[in-house]
Protein backbone atom coordinates (compact mmCIF):
# COMPACT_ATOMS: atom_id res chain seq x y z
CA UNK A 1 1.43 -4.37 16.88
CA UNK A 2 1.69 -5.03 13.28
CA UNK A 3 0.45 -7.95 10.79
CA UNK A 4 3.33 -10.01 9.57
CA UNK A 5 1.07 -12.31 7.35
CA UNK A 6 -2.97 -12.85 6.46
CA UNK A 7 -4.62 -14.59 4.36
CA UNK A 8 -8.46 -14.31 3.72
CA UNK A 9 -10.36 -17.13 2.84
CA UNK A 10 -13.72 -15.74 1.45
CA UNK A 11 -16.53 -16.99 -0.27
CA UNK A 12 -18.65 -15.58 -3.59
CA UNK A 13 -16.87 -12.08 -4.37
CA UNK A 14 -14.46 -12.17 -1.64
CA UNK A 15 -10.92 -14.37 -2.90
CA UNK A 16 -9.66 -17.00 -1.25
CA UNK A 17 -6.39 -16.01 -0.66
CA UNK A 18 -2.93 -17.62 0.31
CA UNK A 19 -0.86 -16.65 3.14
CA UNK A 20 0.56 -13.05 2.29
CA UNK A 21 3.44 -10.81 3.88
CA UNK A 22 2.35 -7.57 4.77
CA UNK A 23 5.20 -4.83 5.14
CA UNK A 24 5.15 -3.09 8.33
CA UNK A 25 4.29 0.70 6.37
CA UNK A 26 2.81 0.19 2.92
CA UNK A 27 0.83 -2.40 0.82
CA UNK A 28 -0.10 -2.00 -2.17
CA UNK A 29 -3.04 -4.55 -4.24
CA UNK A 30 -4.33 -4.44 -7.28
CA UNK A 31 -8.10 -4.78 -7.73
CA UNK A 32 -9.71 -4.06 -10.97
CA UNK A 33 -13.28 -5.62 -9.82
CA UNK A 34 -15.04 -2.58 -7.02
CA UNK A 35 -16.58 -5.39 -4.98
CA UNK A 36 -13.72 -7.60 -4.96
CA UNK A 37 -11.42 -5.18 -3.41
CA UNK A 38 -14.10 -4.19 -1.50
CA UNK A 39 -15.03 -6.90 0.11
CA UNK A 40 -11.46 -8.40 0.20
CA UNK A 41 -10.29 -4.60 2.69
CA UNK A 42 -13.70 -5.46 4.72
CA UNK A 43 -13.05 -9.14 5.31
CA UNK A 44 -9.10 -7.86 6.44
CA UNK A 45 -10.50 -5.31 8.84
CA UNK A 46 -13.04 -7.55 10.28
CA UNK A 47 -9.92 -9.02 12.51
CA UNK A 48 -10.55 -6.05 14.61
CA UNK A 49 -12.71 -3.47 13.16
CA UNK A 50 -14.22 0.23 14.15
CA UNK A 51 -17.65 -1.12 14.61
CA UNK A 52 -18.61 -4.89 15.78
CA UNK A 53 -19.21 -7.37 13.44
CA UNK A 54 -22.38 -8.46 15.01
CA UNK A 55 -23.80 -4.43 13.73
CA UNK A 56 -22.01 -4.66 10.35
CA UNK A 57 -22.06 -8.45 9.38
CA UNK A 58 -19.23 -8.02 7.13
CA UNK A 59 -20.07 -11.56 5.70
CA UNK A 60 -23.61 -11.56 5.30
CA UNK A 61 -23.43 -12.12 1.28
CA UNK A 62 -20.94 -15.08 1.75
CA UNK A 63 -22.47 -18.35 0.08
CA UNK A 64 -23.18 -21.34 2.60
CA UNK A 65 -22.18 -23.80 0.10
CA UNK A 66 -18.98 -23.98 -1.80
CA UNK A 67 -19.24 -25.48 -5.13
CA UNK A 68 -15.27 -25.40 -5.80
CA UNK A 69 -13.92 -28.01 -6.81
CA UNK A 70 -16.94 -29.72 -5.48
CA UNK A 71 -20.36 -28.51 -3.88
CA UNK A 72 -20.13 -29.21 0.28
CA UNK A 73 -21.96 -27.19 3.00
CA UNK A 74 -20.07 -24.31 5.02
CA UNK A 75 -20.56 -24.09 9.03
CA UNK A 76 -19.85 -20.62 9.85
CA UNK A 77 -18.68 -21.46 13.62
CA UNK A 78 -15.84 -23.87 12.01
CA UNK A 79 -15.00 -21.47 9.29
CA UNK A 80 -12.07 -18.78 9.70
CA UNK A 81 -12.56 -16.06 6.97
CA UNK A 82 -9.74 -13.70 8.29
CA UNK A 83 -6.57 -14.75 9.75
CA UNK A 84 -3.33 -12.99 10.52
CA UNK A 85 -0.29 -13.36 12.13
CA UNK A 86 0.83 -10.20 14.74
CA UNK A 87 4.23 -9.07 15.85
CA UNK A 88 4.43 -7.95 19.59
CA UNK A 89 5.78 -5.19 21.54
CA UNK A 90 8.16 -4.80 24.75
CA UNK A 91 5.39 -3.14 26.66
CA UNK A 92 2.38 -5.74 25.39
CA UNK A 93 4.86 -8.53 26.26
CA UNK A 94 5.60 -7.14 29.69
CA UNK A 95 1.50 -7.03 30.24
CA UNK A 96 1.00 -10.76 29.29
CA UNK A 97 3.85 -11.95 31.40
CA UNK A 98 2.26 -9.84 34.63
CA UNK A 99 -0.45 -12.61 33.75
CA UNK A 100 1.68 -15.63 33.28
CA UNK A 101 5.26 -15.81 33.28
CA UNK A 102 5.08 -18.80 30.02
CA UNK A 103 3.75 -15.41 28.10
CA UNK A 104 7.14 -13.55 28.30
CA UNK A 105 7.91 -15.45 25.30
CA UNK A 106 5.36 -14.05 23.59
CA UNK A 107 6.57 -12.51 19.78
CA UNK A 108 3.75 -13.76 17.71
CA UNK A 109 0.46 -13.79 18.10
CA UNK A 110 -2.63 -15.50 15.52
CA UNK A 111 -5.66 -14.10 15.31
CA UNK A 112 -8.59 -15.35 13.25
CA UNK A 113 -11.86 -14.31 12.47
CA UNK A 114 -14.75 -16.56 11.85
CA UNK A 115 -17.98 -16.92 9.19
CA UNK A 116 -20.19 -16.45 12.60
CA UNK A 117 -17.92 -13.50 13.72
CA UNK A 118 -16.64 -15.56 16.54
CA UNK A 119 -12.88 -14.59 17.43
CA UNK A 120 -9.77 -16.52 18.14
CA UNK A 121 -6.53 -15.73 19.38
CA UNK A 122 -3.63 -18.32 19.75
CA UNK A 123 -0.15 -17.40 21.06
CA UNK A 124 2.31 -19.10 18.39
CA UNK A 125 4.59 -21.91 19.77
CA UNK A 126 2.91 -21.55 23.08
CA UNK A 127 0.85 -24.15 24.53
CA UNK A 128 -2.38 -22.50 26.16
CA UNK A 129 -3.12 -25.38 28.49
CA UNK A 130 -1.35 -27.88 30.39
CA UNK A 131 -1.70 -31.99 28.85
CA UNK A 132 -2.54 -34.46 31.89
CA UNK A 133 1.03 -36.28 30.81
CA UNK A 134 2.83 -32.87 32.57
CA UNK A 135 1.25 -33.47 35.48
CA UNK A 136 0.16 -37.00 36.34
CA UNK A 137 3.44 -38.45 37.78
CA UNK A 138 3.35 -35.54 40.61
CA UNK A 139 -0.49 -36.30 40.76
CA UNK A 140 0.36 -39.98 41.00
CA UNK A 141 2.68 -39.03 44.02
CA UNK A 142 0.57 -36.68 46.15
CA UNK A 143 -2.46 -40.00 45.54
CA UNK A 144 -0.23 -42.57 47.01
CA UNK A 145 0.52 -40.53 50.28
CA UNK A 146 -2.71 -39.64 50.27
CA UNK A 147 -3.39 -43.17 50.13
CA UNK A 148 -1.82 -43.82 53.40
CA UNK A 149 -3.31 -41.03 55.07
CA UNK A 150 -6.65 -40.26 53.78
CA UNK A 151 -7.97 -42.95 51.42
CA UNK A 152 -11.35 -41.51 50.13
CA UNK A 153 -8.84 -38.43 49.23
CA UNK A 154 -7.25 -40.96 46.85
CA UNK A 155 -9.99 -42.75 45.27
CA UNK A 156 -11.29 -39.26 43.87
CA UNK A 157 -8.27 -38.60 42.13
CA UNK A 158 -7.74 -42.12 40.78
CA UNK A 159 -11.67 -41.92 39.44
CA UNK A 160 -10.33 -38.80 37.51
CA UNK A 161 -7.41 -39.98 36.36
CA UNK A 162 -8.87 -43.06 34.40
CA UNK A 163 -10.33 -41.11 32.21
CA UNK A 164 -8.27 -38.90 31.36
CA UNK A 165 -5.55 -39.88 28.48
CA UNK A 166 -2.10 -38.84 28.05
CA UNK A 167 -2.50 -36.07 25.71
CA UNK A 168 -5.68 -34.75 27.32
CA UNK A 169 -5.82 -30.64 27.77
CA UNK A 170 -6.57 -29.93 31.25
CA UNK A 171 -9.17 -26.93 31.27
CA UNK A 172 -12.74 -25.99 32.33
CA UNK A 173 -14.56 -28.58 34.44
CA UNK A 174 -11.16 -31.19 34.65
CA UNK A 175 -8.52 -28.41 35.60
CA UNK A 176 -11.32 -27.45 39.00
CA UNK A 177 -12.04 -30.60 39.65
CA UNK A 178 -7.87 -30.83 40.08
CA UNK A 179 -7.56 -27.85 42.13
CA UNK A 180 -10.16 -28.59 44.16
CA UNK A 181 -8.39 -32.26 45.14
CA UNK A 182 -5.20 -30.45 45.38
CA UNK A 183 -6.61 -27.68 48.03
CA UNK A 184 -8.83 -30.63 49.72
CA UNK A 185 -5.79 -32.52 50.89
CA UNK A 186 -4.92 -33.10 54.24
CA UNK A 187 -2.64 -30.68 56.12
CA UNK A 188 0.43 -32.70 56.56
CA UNK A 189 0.55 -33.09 52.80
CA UNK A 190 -0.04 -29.78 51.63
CA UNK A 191 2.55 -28.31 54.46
CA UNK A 192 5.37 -31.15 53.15
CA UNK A 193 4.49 -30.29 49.57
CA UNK A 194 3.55 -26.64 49.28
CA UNK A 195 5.80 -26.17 46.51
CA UNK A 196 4.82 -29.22 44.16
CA UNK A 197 0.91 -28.19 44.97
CA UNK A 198 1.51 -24.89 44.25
CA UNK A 199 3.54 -25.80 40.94
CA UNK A 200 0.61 -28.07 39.93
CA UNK A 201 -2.28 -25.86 40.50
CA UNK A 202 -0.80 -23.22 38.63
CA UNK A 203 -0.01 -25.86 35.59
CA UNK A 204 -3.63 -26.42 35.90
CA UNK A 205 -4.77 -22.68 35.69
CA UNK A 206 -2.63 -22.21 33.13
CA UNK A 207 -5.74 -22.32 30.22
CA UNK A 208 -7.40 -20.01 32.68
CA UNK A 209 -4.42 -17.61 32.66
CA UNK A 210 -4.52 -17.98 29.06
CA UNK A 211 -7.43 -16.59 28.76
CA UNK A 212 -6.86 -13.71 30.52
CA UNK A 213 -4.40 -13.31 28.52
CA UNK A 214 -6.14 -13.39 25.28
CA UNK A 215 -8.68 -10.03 27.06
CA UNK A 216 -5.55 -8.29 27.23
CA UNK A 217 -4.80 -8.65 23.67
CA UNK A 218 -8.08 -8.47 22.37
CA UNK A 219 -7.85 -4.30 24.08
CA UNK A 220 -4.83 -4.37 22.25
CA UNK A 221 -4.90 -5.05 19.17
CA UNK A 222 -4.82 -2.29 16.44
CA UNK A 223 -8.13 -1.05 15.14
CA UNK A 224 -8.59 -1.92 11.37
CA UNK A 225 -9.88 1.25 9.71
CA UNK A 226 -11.18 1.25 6.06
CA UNK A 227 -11.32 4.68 4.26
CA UNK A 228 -13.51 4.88 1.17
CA UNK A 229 -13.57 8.34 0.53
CA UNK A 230 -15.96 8.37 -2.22
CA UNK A 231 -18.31 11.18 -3.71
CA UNK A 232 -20.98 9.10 -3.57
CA UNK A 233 -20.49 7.97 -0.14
CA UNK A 234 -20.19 9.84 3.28
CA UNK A 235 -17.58 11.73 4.04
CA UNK A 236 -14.91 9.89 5.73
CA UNK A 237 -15.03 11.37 8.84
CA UNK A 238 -18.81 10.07 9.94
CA UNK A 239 -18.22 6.50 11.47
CA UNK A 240 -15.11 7.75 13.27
CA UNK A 241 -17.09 10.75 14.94
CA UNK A 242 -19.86 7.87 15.56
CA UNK A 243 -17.72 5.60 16.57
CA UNK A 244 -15.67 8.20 19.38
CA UNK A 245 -19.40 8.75 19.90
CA UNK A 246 -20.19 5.53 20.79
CA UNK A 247 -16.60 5.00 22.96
CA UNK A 248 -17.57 7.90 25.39
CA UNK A 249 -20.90 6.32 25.92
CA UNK A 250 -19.58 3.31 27.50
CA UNK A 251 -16.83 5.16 29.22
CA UNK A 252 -19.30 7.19 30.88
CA UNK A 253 -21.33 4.07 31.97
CA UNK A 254 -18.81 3.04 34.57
CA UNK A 255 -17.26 6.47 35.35
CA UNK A 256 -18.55 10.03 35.19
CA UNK A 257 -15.56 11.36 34.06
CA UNK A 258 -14.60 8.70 31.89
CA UNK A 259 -15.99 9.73 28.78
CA UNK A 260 -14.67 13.28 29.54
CA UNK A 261 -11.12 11.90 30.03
CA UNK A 262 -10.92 9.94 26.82
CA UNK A 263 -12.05 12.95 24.47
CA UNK A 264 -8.96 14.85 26.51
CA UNK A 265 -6.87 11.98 25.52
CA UNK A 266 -7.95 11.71 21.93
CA UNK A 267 -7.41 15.55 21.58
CA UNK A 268 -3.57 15.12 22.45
CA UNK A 269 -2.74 12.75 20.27
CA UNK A 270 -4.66 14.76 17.54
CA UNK A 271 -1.82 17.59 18.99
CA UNK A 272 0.68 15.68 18.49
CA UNK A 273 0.06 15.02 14.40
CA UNK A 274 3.20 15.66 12.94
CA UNK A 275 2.07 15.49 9.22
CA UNK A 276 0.45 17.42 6.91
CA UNK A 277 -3.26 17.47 7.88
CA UNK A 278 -6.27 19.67 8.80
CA UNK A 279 -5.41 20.44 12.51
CA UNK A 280 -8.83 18.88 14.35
CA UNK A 281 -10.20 19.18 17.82
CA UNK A 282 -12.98 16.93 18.73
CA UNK A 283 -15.96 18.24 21.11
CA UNK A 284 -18.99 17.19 22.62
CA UNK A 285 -21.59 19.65 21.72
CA UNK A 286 -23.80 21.52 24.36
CA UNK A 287 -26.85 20.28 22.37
CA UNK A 288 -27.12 16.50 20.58
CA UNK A 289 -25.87 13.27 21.30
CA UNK A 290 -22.89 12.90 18.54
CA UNK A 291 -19.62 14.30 18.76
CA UNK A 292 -18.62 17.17 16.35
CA UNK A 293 -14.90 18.23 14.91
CA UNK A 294 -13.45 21.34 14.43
CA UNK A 295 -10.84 21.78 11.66
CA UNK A 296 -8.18 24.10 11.17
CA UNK A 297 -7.95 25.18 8.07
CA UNK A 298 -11.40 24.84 7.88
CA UNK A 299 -12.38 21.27 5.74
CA UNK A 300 -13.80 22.33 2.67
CA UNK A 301 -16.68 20.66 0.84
CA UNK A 302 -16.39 16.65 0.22
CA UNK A 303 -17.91 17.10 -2.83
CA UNK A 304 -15.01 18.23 -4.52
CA UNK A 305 -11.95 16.73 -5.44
CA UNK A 306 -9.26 18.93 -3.43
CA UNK A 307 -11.86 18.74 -0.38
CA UNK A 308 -12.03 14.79 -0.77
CA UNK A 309 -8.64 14.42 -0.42
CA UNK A 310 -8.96 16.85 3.12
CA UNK A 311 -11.52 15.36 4.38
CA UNK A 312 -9.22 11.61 3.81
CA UNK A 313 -6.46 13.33 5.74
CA UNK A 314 -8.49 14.39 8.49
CA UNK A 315 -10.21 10.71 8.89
CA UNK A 316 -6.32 9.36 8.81
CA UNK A 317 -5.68 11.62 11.64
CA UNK A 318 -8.93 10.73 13.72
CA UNK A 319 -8.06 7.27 13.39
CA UNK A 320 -5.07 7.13 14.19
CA UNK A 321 -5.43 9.28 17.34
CA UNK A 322 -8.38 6.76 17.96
CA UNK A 323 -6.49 3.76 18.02
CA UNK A 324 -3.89 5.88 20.04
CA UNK A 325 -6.42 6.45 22.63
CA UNK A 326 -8.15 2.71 22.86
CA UNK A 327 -5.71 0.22 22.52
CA UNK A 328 -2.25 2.43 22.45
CA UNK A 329 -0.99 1.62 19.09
CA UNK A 330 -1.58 2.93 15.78
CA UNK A 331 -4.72 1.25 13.67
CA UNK A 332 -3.95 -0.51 10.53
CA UNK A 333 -5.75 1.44 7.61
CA UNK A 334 -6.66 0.06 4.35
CA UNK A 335 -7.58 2.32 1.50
CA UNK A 336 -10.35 1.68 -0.61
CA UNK A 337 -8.42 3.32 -4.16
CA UNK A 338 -9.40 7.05 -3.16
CA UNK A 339 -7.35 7.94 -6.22
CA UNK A 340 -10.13 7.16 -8.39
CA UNK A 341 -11.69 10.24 -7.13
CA UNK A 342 -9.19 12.86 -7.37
CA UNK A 343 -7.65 14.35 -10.26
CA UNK A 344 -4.28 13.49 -11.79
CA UNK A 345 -1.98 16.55 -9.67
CA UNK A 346 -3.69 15.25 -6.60
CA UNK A 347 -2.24 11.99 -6.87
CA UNK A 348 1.32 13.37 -6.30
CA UNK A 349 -0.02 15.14 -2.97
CA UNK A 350 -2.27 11.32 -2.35
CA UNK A 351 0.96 9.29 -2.54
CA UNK A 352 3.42 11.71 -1.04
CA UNK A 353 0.93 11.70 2.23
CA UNK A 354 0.35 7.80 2.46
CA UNK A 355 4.05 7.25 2.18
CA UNK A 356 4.46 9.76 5.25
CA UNK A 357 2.08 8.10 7.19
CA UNK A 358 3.10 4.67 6.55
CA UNK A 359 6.26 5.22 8.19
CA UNK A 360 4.70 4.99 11.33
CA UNK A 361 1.63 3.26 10.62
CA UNK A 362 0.95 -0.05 8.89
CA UNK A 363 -1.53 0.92 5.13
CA UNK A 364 -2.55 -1.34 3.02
CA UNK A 365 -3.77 0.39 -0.04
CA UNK A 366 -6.26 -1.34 -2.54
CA UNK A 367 -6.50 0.56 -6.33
CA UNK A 368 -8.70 -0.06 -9.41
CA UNK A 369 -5.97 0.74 -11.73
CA UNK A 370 -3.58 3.60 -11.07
CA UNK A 371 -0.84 2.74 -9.10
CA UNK A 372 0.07 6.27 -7.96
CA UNK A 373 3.48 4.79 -5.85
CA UNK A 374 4.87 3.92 -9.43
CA UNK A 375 7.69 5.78 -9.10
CA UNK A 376 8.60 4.37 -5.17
CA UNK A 377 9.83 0.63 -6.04
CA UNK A 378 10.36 -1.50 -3.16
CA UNK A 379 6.91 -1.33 -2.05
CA UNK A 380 5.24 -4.54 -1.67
CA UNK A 381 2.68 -5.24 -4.30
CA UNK A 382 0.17 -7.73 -4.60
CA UNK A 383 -2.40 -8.47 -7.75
CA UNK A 384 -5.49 -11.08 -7.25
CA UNK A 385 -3.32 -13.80 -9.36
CA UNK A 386 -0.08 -13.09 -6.78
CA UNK A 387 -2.69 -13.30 -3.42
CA UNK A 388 -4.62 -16.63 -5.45
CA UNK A 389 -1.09 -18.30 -6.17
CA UNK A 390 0.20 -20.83 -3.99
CA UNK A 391 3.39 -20.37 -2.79
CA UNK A 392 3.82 -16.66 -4.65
């Protein structure tokens, strides 16, 4: 899976954005303000980042009240800070239509993140639930026979019915209380009218299937990864090794050999790295709860810039074997301008190894002011004016 479009609509340093295309391989924006870019890569990844948002709280400096063009109160449950649009794949497609058969038309799917971290996923063009008006003149039929031969059967379903309009969704407490009447009618009806009942109740289940639906996506969607790779910050490879940490730990819960399985699984894909990158192998140590890495050739010190741009290759590799692993796609990684950090001959070797992986894997790379892919035209580029500009 891949974004097709996003848009972001923060609050205080974050931009309210437009809707943008995103290239499936690279991106390229232009941020000259740290915490602007910053916070505009964190607000992207929150769609479906490493670590929950509930730990993180991505948003916690946005502003409750928006003064432009006029002052009015934000709700966080009503307001969508991240949205994007996904394309979908054979094998996902096959998996939602197992669940219902309306989902083999599945090829885009919305996804939207809100101010409270709540989560929504909508399957575009697809109606979710069933509206009483698709159902009530087969209702309406299976009540007058019921009529003649049960009339208390009746009377339930005409109670119902009056209050329900035309365009009325039926889910939750209406869409039981229909399945219920439907499975509580008398035998000579149901046996004369298996298929209509059994048409209807699925109709009816249909926001139920929907949801299910939505769980399958939600373990498939691609991990959003941000990569800093600052000198003054952690070395890259920390909250992936925490995170993998983490993973086997609820693994584990439900199956000893879970945990043990996934690492196993993790270390193939990290075999199968075809680009060049420190060779890693991730283990659980005899001793201590976090998982360790071992590199080949060994990954210098972070502190410099030739091991900086190492240990960023390394953390490209872990994630993407991660994502591999979880949700059996590649993650979507967004670059926090790791140029700045790396002197002018590393650029060449910074650009020439993005470009590589973005052939497989969707990057979106945010810089402070050297565009390093200067010489590669056709990328896609963005500047805050372009993403702030309506139809750009």
């Amino acid at each position: 899976m891949k974004v097709i479009r996003a848009r972001i609509r923060g609050l205080g340093d974050t931009i309210e954005s437009c809707w943008f295309e995103l290239s499936p391989r690279l991106n390229l924006f232009h941020f000259p303000d740290e915490k602007g870019r910053a916070s505009f890569l964190q607000a992207l990844a929150a769609l479906n980042p490493l670590f929950s948002c509930e730990s993180t709280r991505p948003f916690a400096d946005f502003p409750l009240i928006s003064r432009q063009p006029y002052s009015k109160r934000i709700y966080p449950e009503k307001r969508t800070v991240a949205l994007a649009i996904f394309n979908t794949t054979p094998d996902l497609v096959g998996d939602l239509a197992v669940v219902s058969p309306h989902l083999f038309q599945t090829d885009r799917i919305e996804v939207g993140r809100r101010l409270d971290y709540s989560r929504w996923i909508n399957f575009v063009e697809i109606a979710s639930s069933t509206r009483w008006r698709e159902i009530a003149a087969d209702m309406q039929q299976l009540a007058d026979w019921a009529k003649e031969i049960a009339p208390e059967k009746a009377g339930r379903i005409d109670a119902l019915a009056q209050t329900l309009d035309k365009s009325d969704r039926i889910k939750n407490g209406i869409g039981l209380a229909l399945v219920e009447w439907l499975e509580s009618l008398p035998a000579e009806i149901r046996q004369s009218s298996r298929q209509r009942i059994d048409n209807l109740a699925r109709a009816i289940r249909r926001a139920e299937d929907f949801d299910a639906a939505r769980k399958v996506v939600e373990q498939r969607l691609p991990i959003f990864t941000v990569l800093v790779n600052s000198l003054s910050q952690p070395e890259p490879l920390a909250p992936l090794l925490h995170r993998i940490t983490g993973r086997m730990a609820e693994l584990s819960e439900s199956s000893a050999a879970g945990g043990r399985d996934f690492l196993e699984q993790l270390n193939l894909h990290l075999a199968a790295m075809r680009f060049s990158a420190p060779r890693l192998h991730v283990y659980s140590p005899a001793t201590g709860t976090e998982v360790e890495v071992s590199a080949t050739p060994a990954l210098k010190s972070n502190a410099t810039p030739s091991g900086s741009l190492m240990h960023l290759k390394a953390a490209v590799s872990l994630a993407i074997a991660f994502s591999q692993a979880t949700c059996r796609t590649e993650p979507i990684l967004l670059f926090d301008s790791p140029e700045q950090n790396l002197s002018g001959p590393l650029h060449r070797q910074l650009s020439e190894f993005i470009l590589t992986v973005a052939e497989f894997c969707q990057c979106c790379y945010g810089y402070a002011s050297v565009d390093i892919f200067s010489r590669h035209r056709g990328i896609p580029r963005y500047t805050v004016a372009d993403l702030t500009t309506p139809g750009y």
